[in-house]
Protein backbone atom coordinates (compact mmCIF):
# COMPACT_ATOMS: atom_id res chain seq x y z
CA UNK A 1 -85.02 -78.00 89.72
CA UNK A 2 -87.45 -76.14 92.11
CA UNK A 3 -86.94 -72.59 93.00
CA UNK A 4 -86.01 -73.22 96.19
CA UNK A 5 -83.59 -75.62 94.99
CA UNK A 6 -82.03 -72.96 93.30
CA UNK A 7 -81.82 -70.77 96.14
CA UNK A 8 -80.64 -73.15 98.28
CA UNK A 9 -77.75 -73.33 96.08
CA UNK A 10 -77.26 -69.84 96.99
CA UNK A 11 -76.46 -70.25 100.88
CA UNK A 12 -73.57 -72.04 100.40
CA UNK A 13 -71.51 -69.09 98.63
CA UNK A 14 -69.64 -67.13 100.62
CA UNK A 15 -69.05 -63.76 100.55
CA UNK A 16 -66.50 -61.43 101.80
CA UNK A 17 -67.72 -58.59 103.88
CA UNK A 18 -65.68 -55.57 105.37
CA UNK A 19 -65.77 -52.81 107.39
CA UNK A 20 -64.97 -49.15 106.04
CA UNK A 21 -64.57 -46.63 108.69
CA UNK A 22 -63.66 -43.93 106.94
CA UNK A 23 -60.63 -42.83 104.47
CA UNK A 24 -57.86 -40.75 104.42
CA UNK A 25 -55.51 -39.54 101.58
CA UNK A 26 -51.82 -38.92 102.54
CA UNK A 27 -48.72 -38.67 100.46
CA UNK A 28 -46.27 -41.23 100.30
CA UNK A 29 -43.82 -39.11 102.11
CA UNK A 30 -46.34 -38.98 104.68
CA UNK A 31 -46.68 -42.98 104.85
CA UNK A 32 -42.91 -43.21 104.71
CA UNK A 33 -43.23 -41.48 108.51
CA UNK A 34 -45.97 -43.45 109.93
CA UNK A 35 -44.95 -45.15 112.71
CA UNK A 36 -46.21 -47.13 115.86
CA UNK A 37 -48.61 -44.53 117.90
CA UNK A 38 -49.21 -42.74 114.43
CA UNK A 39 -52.67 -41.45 114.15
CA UNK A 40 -54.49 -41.06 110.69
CA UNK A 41 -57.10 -38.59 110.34
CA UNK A 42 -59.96 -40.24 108.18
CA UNK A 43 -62.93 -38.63 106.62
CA UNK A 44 -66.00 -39.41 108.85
CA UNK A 45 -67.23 -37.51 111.92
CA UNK A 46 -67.02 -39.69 115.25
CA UNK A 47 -70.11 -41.50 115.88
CA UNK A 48 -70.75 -41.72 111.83
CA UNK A 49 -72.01 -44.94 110.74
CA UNK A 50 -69.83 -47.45 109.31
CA UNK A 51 -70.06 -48.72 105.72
CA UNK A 52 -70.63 -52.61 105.31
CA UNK A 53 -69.58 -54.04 101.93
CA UNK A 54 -70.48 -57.24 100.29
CA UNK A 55 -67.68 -57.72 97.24
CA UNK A 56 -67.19 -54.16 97.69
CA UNK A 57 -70.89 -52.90 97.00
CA UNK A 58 -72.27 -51.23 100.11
CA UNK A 59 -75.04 -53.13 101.76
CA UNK A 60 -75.94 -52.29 105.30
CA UNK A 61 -74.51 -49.11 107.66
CA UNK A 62 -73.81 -50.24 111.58
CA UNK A 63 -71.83 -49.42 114.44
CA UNK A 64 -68.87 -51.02 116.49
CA UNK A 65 -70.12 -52.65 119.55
CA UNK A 66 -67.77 -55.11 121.95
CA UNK A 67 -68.85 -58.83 122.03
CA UNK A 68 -66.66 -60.11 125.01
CA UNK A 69 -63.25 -59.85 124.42
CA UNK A 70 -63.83 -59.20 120.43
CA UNK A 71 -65.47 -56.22 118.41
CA UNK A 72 -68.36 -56.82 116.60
CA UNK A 73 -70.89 -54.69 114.23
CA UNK A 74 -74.40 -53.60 114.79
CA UNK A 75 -76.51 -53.35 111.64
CA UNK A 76 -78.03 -49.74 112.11
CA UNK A 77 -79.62 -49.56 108.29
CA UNK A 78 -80.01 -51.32 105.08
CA UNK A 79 -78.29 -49.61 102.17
CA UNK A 80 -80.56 -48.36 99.56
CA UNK A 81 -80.07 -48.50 95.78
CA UNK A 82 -79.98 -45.00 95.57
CA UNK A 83 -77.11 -45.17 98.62
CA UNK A 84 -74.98 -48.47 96.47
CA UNK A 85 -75.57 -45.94 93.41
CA UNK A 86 -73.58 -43.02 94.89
CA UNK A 87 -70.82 -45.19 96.22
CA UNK A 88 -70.04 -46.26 93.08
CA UNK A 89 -69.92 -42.60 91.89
């Protein structure tokens, strides 16, 4: 098998990807009360970059931008290793 055999295999494996906007611990008293119209404060400044995660490892940083009637994400910057190394702690 050729090497791009081999990485042709790859393409076809999907990945999930989300979206962390930012994070927020409460108690569970707290969640008990949550409501429709709550609002939770989360940990990143408006207009911070979003985090992008490939099976939970950070990849790429981007911002919310409308695509029609949906929301999408910009890509704004690739993570680094040093970045992936202090998400993981």
């Amino acid at each position: 098998m050729t090497e791009d055999q081999k990485l042709g295999i790859l393409d076809t494996i999907e990945l999930r990807l989300t979206v962390e906007a930012g994070s927020s611990n409460i108690t569970i008293r707290d969640l008990l009360k949550l409501n429709v119209g709550s609002v939770i404060e989360l940990d990143t400044l408006a207009g911070e970059h979003l985090k992008i995660r490939a099976n939970g490892t950070l990849i790429l940083k981007g911002e919310v931008v409308s695509i029609s009637e949906t929301l999408g994400i910009r890509v704004t910057s690739i993570a680094d290793a040093d970045e992936r190394a202090c998400e993981r702690g």
